[in-house]
Protein backbone atom coordinates (compact mmCIF):
# COMPACT_ATOMS: atom_id res chain seq x y z
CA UNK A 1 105.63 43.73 30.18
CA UNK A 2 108.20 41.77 27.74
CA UNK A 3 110.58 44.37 28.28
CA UNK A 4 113.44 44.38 30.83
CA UNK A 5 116.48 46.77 32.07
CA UNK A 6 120.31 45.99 31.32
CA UNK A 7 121.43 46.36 34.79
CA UNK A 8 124.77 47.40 35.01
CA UNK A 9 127.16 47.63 38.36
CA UNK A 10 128.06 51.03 37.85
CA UNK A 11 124.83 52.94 38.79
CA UNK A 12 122.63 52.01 41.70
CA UNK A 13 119.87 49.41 40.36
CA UNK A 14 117.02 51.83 41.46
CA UNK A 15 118.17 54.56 39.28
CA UNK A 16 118.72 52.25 36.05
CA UNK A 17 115.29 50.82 37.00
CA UNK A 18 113.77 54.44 37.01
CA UNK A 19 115.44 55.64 34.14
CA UNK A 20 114.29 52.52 32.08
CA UNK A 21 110.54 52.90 32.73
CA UNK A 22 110.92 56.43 31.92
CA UNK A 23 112.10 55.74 29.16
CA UNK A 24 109.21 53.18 27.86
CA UNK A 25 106.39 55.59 29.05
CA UNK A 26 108.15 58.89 27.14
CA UNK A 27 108.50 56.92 24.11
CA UNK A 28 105.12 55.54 24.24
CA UNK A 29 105.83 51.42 24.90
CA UNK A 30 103.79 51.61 27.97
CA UNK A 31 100.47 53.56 27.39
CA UNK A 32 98.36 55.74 29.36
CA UNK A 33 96.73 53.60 31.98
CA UNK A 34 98.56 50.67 31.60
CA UNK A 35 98.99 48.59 34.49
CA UNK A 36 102.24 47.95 35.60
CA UNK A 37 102.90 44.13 37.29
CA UNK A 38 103.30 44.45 41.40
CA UNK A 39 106.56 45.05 42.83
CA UNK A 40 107.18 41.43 43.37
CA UNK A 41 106.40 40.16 40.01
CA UNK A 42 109.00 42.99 38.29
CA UNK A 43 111.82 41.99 41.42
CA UNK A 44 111.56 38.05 40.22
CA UNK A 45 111.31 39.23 36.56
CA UNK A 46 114.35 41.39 36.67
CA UNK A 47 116.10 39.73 39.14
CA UNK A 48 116.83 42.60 41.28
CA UNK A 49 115.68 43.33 45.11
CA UNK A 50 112.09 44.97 45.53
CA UNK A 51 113.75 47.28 47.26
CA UNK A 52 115.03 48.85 44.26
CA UNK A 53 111.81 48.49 42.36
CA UNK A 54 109.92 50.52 45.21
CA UNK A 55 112.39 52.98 44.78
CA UNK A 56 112.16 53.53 41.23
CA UNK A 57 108.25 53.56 41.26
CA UNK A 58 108.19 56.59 44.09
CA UNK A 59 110.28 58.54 42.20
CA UNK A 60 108.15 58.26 38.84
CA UNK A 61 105.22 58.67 41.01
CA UNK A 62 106.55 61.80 42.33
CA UNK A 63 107.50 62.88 38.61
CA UNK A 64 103.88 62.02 37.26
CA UNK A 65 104.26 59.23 35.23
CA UNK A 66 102.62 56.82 37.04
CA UNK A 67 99.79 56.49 39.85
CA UNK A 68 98.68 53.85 42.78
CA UNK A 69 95.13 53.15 43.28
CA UNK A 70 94.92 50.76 46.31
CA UNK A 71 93.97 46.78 45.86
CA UNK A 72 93.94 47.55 41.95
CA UNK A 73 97.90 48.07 41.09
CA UNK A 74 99.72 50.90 39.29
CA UNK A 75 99.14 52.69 36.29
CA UNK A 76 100.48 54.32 33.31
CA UNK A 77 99.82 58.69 33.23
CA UNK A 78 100.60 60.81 30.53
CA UNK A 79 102.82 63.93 31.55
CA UNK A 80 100.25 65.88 30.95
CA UNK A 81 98.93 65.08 33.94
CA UNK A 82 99.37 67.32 37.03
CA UNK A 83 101.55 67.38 39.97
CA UNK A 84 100.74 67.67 43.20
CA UNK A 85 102.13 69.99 46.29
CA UNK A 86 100.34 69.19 49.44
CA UNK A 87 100.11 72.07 51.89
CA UNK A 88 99.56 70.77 55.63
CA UNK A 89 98.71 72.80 57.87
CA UNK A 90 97.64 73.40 61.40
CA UNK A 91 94.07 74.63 62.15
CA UNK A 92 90.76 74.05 60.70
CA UNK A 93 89.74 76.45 57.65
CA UNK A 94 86.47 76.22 59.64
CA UNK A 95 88.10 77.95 62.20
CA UNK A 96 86.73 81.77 61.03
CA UNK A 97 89.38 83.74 61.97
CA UNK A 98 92.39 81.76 60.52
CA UNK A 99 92.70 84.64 58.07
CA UNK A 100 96.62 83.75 58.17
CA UNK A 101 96.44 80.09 56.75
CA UNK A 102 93.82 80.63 54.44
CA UNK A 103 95.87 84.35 53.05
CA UNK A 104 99.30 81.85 52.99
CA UNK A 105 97.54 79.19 51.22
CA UNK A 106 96.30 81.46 48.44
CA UNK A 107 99.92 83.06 48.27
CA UNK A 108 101.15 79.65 48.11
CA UNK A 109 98.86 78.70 44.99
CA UNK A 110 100.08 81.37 43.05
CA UNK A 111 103.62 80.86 43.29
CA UNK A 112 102.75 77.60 42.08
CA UNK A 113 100.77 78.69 39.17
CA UNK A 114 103.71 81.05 38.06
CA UNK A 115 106.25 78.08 38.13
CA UNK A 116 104.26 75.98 35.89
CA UNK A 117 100.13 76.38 35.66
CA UNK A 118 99.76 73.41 33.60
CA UNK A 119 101.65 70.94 35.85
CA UNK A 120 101.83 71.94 39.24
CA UNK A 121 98.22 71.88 41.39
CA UNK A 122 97.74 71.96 45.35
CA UNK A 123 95.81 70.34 48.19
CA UNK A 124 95.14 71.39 51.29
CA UNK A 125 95.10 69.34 54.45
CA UNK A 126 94.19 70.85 57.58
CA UNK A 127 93.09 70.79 61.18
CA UNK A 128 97.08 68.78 61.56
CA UNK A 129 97.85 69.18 65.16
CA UNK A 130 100.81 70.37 65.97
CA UNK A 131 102.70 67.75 68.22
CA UNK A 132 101.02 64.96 67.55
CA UNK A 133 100.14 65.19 63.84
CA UNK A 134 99.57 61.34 63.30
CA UNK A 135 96.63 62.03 65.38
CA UNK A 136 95.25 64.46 63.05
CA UNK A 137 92.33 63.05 60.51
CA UNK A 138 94.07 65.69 57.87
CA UNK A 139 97.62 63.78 58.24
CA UNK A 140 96.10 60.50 58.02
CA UNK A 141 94.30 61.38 54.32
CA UNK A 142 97.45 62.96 53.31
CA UNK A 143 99.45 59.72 54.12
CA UNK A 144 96.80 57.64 52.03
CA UNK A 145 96.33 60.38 48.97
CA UNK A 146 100.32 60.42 49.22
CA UNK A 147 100.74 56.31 48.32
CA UNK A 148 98.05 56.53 45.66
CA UNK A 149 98.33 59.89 43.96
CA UNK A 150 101.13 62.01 42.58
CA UNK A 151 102.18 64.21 45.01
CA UNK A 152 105.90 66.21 44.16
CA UNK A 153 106.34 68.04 47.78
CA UNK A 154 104.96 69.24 50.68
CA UNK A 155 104.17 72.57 52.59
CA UNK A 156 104.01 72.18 56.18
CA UNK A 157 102.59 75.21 57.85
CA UNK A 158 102.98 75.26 62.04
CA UNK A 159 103.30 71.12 61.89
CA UNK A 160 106.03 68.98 61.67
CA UNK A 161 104.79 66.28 59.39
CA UNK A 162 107.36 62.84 59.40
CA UNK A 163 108.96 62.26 55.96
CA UNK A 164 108.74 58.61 56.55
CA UNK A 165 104.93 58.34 56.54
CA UNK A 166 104.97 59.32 52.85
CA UNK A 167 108.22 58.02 51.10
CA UNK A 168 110.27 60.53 51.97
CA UNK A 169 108.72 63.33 49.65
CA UNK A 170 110.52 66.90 50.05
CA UNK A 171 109.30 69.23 52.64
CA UNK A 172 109.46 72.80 53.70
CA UNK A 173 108.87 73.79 57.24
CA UNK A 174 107.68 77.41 58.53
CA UNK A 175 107.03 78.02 62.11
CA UNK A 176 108.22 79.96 65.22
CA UNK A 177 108.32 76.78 67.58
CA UNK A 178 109.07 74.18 64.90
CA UNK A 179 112.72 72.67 65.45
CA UNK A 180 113.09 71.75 62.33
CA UNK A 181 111.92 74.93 60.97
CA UNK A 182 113.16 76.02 57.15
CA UNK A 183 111.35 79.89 57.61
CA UNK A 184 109.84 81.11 60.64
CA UNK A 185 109.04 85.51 61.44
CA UNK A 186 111.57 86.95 63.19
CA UNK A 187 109.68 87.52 66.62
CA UNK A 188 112.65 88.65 68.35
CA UNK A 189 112.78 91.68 66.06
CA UNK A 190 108.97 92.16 66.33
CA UNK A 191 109.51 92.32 70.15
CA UNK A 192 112.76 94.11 69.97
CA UNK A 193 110.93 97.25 67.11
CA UNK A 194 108.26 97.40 69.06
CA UNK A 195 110.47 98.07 72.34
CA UNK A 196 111.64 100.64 70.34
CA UNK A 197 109.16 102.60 69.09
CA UNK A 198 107.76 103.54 72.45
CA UNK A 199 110.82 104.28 73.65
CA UNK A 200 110.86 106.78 70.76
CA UNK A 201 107.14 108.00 72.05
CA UNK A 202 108.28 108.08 75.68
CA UNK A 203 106.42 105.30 76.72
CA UNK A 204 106.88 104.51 80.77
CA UNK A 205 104.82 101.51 80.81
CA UNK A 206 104.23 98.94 78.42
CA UNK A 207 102.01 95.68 79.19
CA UNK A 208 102.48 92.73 76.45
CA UNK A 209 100.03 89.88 75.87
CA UNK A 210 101.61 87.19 74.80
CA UNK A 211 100.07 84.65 72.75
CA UNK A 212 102.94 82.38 71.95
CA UNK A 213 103.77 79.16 72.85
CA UNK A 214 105.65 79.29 76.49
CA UNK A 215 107.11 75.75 75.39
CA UNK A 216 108.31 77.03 72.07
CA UNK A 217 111.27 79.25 70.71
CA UNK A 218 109.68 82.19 70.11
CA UNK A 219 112.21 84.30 71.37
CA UNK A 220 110.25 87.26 71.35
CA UNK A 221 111.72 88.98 73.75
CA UNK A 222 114.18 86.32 75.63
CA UNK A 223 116.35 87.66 78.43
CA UNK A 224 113.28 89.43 79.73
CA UNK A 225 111.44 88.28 83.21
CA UNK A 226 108.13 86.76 82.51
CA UNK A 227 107.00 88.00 85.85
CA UNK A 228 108.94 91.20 86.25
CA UNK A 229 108.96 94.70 85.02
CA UNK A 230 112.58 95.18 84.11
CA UNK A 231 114.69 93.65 81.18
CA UNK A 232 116.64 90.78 83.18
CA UNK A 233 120.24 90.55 83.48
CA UNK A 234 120.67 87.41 81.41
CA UNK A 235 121.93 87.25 78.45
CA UNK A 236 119.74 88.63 75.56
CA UNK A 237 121.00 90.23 72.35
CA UNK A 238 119.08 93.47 72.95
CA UNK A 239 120.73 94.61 76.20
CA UNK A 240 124.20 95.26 76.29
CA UNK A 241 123.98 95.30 80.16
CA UNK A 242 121.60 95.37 83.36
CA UNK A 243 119.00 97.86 83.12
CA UNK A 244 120.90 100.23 85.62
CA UNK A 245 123.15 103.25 85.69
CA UNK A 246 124.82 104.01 81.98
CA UNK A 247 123.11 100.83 80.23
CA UNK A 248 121.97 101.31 76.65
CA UNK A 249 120.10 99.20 74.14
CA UNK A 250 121.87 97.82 70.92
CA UNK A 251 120.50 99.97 68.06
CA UNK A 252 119.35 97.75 64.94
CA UNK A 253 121.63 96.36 62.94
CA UNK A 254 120.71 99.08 59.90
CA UNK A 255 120.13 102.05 62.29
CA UNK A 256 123.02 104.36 63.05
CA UNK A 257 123.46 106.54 66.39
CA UNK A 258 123.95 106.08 69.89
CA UNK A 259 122.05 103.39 72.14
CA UNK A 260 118.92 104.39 73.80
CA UNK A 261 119.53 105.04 77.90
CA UNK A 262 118.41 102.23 80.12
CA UNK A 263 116.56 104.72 82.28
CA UNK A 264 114.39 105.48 79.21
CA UNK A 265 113.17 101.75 78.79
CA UNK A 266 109.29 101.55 79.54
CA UNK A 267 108.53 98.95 82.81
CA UNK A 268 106.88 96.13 80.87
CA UNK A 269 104.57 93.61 82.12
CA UNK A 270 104.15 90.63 80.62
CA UNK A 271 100.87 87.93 80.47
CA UNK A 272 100.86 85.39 78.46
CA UNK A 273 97.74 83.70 76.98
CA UNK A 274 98.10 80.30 75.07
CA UNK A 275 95.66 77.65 73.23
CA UNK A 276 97.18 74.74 71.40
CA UNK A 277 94.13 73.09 69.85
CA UNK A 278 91.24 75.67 70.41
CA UNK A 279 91.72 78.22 67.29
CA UNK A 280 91.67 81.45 67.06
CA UNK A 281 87.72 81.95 68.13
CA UNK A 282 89.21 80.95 71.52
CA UNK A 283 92.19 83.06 71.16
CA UNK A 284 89.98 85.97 71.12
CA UNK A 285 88.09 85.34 73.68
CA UNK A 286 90.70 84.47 75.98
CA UNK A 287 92.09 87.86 75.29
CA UNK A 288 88.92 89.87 75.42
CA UNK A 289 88.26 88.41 78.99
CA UNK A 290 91.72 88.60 80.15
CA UNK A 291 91.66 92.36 78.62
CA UNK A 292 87.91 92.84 80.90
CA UNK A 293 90.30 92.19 84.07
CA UNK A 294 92.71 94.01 83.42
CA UNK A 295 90.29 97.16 82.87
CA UNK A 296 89.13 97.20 86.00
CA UNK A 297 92.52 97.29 87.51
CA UNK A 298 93.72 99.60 85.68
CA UNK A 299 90.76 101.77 86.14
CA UNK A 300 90.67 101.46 89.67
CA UNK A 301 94.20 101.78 90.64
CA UNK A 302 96.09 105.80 90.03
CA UNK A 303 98.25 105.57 87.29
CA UNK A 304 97.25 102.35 86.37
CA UNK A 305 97.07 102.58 82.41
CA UNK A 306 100.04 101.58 80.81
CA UNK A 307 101.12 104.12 77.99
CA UNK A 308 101.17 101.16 75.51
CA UNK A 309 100.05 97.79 74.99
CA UNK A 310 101.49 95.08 73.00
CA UNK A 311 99.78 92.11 71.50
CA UNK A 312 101.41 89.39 69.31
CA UNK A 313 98.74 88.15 67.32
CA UNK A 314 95.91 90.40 65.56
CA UNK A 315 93.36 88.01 66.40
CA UNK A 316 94.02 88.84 69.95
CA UNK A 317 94.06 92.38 69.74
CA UNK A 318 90.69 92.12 68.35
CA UNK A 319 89.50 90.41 71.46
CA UNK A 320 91.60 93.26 73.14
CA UNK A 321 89.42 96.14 71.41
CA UNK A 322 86.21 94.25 71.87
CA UNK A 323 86.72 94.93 75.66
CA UNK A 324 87.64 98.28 75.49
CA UNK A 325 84.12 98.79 74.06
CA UNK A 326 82.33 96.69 76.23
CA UNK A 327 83.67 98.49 79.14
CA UNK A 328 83.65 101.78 77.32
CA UNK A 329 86.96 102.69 78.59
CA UNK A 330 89.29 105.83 78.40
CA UNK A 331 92.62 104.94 77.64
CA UNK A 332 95.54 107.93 78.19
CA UNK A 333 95.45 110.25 75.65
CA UNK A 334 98.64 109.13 73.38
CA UNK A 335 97.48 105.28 74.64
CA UNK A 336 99.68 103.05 72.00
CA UNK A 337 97.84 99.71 70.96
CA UNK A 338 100.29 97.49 68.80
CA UNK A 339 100.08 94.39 67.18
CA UNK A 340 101.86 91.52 65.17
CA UNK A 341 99.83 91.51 61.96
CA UNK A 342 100.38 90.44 58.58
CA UNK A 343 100.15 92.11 55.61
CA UNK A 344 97.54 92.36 53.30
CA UNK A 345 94.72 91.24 55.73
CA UNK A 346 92.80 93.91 57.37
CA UNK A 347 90.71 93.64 60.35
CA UNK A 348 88.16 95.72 62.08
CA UNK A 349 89.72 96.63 65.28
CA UNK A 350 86.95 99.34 66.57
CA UNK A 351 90.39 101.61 68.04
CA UNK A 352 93.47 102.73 66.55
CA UNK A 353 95.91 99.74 65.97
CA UNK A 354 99.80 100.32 65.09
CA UNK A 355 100.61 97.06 62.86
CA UNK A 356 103.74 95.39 63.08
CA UNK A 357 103.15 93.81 59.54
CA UNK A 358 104.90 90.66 58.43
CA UNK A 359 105.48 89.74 54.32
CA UNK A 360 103.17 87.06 53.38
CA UNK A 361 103.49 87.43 50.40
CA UNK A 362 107.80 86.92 50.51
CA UNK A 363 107.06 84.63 53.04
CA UNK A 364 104.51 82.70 50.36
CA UNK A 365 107.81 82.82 47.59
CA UNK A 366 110.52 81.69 50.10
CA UNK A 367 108.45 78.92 50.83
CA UNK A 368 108.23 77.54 47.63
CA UNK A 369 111.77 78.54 46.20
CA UNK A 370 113.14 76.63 49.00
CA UNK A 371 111.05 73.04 48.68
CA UNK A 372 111.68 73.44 44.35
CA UNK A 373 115.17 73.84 45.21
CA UNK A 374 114.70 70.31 47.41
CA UNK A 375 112.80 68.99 44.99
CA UNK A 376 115.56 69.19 42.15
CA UNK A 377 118.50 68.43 44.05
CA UNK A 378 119.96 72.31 44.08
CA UNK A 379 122.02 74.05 46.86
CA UNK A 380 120.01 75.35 49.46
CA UNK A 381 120.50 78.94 51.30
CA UNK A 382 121.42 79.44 54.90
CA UNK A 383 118.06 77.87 56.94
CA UNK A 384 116.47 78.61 58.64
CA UNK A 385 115.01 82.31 57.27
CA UNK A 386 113.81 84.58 59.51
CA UNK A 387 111.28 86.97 58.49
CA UNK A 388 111.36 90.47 59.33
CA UNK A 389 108.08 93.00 59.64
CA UNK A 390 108.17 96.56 59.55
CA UNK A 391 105.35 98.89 61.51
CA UNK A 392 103.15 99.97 59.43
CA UNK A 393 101.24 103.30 59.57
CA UNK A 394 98.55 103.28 62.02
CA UNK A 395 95.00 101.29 61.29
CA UNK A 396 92.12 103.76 62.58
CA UNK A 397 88.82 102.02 62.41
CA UNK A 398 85.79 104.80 61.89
């Protein structure tokens, strides 16, 4: 190209490049698949650091307006052309029950579409593990497609993808355990509702099956013992002392009324169940034999049952109500099961189920409000957001 930049010393030279080869592609001096000379070539032609030319192409990359295609060079593309958001996330969609990512993914789409249909698309990369995510076969074609397509952001769903490997494109982070989480469900309030409404049903004993990460932040119900039956006497925001004597829990912040009496809390036992590569399928089945034991000892022991259990992921509590119908047991008669679930996706349980349900959907919008607001320089709001549930009426398979 004849063509060069006045480069000025007010502006940084990346920006003036950038704004000049805008300029020649929107008013048509460079056509549609044009190719551009290398990096090099325009540095020595212009007279200005490579850095700055690498810079400038990114960006217009980002924006559309031109494309890499490896060991042949970049090229020219019309506006026209569209954008795309790359949504990483952690399992396989072979997995079969990763109803979650494939429900978020969909709710993700359409807040795309209804920003702009014409120029924003998605991809999906998956099975992105969640420590170790250069690892991950999905990470690695997203790091290629990212230096040879147009990619504007990224949705990173329970991984922690490195802006570095892709020239810094903006991100959006949800997940419980992430630490650089931007949204992430409020499990402390799932654990701390739930506590609730059996105390409200009179519920003595309560035995929760924790499928969370032990190494993460879940925070589902911190301050309790993981090995005890009693709320500890840490610190925890739901106790406002030892579970003795006068104690009371803090009602929720938009309840009104006295704290509930210490002596009412339910004895909770806690076992946790955890698989950090193995998918849901596994998940299940953990819980479903885990659920087999504990059947037997409840069975066999007087006053065994407890009056309620709790189980954090829906998957699980499948594996949960598989067992009760393998062993054709007889839970009490007001027997609470409850589960984390999310909204909108419906699953044959085989028992009644009380859903704590979680807002996909909101959770689908956030997302994307938050990395558009990255993506055009805007203020951000507080981060990260924590997503409440709400329990939702109960599920009663027939």
């Amino acid at each position: 190209m004849n063509a060069k930049p006045l480069i000025q010393t007010v502006e940084p030279v990346h920006v003036q490049v950038e704004r000049f080869l805008r300029n020649q592609i929107q008013n048509g001096k460079l056509q549609d698949g044009e190719r551009l000379p290398s990096t090099k070539e325009l540095a020595q032609s212009w007279q200005v650091e490579q850095m700055s030319i690498q810079k400038a192409m990114t960006s217009l990359v980002r924006d559309g307006l031109i494309y890499r295609k490896r060991r042949r060079g970049t090229f020219v593309r019309t506006k026209t052309t569209q954008a795309i958001i790359g949504i990483l996330m952690k399992p396989s969609l072979a997995d079969e029950p990763v109803h979650f990512f494939r429900h978020m993914a969909k709710h993700i789409q359409e807040e795309l579409t209804a920003i702009d249909k014409d120029r924003l698309t998605s991809r999906i990369y998956e099975g992105i593990d969640e420590h170790q995510p250069k690892d991950s076969l999905g990470y690695q074609l997203f790091v290629t497609d990212s230096q040879n397509y147009q990619f504007k952001g990224v949705v990173a769903l329970f991984c922690d993808p490195t802006e570095n490997d892709f020239g810094k494109l903006p991100i959006v982070r949800y997940g419980a355990s992430l630490p650089k989480a931007d949204a992430r469900l409020d499990l402390f309030q799932f654990g701390r509702e739930t506590l609730e409404y059996c105390v409200q049903r009179k519920c003595r004993k309560l035995f929760y099956l924790r499928t969370f990460d032990p190494a993460g932040t879940a925070g589902d119900l911190r301050g309790l013992k993981l090995d005890g039956t009693c709320p500890a006497l840490d610190e925890t925001p739901l106790l406002s002392s030892p579970c003795q004597g006068e104690a009371s829990v803090k009602p929720l912040p938009d309840k009104e009324g006295p704290g509930m009496p210490a002596q009412n809390l339910p004895n909770i036992e806690i076992k946790q169940i955890w698989h950090q590569r193995e998918g849901g399928a596994s998940l299940e089945r953990e819980a479903f034999q885990e659920t087999l034991k504990l059947i037997d000892q409840w069975q066999t022991t007087p006053g065994g049952w407890p009056d309620a259990m709790m189980v954090s992921d829906d998957i699980a509590t499948r594996g949960v109500s598989m067992a009760m119908w393998n062993k054709k047991a007889v839970p009490p008669k007001n027997f609470q099961l409850i589960t984390l679930a999310n909204e909108g996706i419906s699953l044959e349980y085989g028992m009644p189920v009380t859903r704590y349900e979680m807002p996909m959907k909101s959770v689908a919008q956030t997302l994307v409000q938050i990395l558009w607001k990255r993506i055009n320089g805007e203020p951000l709001p507080e981060l990260p957001i924590n997503f409440k549930g709400k329990i939702a009426t109960v599920h009663q398979d027939t």
